[in-house]
PDB file of N, CA and C in Angstrom:
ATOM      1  N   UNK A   1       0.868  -1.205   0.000  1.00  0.00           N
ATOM      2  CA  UNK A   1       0.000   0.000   0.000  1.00  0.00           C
ATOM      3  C   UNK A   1       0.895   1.244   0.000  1.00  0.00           C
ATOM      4  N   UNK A   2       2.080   1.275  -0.949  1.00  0.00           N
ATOM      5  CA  UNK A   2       2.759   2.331  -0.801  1.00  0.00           C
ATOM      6  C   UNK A   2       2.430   2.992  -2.542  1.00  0.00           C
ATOM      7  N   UNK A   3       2.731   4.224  -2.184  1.00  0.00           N
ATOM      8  CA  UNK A   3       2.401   4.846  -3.201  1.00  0.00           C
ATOM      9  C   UNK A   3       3.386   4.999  -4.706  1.00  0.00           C
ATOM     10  N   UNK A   4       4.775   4.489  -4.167  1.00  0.00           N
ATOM     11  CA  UNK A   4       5.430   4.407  -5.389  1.00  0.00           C
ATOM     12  C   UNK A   4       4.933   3.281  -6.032  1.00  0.00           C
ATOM     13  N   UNK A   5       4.472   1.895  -5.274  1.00  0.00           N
ATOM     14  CA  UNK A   5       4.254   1.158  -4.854  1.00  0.00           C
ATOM     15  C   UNK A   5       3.171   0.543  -6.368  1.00  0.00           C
ATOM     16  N   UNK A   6       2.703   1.571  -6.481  1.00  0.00           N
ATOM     17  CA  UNK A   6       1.200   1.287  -7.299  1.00  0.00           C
ATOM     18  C   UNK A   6       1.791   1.426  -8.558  1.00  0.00           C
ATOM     19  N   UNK A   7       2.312   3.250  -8.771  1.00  0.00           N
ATOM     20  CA  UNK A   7       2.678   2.827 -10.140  1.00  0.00           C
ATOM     21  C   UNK A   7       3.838   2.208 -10.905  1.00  0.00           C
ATOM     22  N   UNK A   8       4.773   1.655 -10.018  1.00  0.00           N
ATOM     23  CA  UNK A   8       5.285   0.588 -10.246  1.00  0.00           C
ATOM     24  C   UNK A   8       5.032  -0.715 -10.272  1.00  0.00           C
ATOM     25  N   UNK A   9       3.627  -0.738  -9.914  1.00  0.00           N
ATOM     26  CA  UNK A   9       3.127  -2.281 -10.189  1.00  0.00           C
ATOM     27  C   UNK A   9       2.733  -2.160 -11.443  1.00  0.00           C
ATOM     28  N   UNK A  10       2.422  -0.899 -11.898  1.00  0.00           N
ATOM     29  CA  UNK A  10       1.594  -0.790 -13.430  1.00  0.00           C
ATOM     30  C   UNK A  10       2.878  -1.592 -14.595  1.00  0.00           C
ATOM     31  N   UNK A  11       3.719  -0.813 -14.526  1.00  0.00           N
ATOM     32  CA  UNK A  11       4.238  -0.596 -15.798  1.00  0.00           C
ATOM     33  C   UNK A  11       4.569  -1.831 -15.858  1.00  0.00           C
ATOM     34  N   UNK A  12       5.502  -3.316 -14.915  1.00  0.00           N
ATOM     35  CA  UNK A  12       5.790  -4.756 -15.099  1.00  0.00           C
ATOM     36  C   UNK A  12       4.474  -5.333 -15.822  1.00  0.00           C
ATOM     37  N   UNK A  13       3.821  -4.990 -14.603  1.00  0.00           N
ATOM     38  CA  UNK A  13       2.218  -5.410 -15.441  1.00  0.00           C
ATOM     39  C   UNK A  13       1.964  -5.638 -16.414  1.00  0.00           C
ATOM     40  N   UNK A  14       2.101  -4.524 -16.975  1.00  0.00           N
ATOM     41  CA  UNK A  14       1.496  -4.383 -18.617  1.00  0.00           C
ATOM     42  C   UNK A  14       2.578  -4.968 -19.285  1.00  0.00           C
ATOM     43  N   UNK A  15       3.932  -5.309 -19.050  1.00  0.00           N
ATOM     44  CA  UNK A  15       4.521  -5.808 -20.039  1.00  0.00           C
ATOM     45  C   UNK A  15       4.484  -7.399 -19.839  1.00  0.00           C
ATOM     46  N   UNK A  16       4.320  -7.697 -18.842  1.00  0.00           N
ATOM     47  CA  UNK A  16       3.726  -9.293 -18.689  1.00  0.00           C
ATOM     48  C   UNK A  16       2.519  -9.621 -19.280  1.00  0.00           C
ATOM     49  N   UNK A  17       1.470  -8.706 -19.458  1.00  0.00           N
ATOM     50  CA  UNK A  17       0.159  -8.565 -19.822  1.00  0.00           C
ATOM     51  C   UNK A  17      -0.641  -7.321 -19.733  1.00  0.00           C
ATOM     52  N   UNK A  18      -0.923  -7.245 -21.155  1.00  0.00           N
ATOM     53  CA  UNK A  18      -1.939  -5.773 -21.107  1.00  0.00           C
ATOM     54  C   UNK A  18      -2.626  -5.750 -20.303  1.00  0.00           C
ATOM     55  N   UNK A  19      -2.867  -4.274 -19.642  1.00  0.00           N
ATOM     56  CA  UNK A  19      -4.123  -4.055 -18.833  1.00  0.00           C
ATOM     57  C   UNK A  19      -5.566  -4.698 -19.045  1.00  0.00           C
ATOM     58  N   UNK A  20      -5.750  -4.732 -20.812  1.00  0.00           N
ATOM     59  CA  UNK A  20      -7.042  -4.725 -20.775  1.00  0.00           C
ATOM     60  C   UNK A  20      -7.106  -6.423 -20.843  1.00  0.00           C
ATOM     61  N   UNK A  21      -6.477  -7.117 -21.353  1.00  0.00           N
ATOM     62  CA  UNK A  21      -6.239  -8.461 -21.019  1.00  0.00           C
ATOM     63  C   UNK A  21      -6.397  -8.877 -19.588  1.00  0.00           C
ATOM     64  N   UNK A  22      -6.083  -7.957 -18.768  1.00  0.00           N
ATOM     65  CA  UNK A  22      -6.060  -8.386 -17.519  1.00  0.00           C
ATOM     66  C   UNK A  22      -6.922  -8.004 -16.637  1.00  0.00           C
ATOM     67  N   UNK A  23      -8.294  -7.190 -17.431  1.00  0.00           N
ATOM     68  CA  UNK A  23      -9.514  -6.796 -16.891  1.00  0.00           C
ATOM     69  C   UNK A  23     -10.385  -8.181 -17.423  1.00  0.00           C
ATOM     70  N   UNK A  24     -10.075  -8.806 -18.431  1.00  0.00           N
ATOM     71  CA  UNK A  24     -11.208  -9.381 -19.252  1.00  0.00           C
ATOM     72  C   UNK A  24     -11.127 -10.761 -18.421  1.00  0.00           C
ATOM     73  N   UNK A  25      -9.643 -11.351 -17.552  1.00  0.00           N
ATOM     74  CA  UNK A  25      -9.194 -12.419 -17.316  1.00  0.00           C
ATOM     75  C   UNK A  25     -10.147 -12.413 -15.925  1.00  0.00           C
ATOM     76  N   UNK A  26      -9.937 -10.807 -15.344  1.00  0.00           N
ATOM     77  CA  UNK A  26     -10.657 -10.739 -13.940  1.00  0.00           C
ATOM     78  C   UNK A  26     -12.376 -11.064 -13.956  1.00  0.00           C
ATOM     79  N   UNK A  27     -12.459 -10.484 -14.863  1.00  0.00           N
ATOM     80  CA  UNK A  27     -14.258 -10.186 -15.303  1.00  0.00           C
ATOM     81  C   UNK A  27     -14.373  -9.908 -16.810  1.00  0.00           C
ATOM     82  N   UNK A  28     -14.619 -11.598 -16.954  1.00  0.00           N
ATOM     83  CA  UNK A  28     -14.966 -11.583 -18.468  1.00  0.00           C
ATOM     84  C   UNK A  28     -16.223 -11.211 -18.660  1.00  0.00           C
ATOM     85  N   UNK A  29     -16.302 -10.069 -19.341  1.00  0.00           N
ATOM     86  CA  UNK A  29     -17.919  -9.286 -19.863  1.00  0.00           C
ATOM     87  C   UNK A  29     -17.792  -9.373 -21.127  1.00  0.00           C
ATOM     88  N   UNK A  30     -16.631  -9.108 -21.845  1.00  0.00           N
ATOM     89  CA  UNK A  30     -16.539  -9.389 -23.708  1.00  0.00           C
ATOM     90  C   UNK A  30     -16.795 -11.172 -23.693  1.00  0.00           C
TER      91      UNK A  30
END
């Protein structure tokens, strides 16, 4: 819960897997 914290979780993220890939995996609605 630290604040560098967050947007450094983003950017690995997305290169392991797109964001939006990784909304659809959470809650497939498409």
């Amino acid at each position: 819960m630290r604040s560098p914290l967050a947007p450094t979780k983003l950017p690995p993220a997305g290169a392991r897997a797109p964001p939006w890939r990784s909304v659809r995996a959470r809650v497939p609605r498409c």
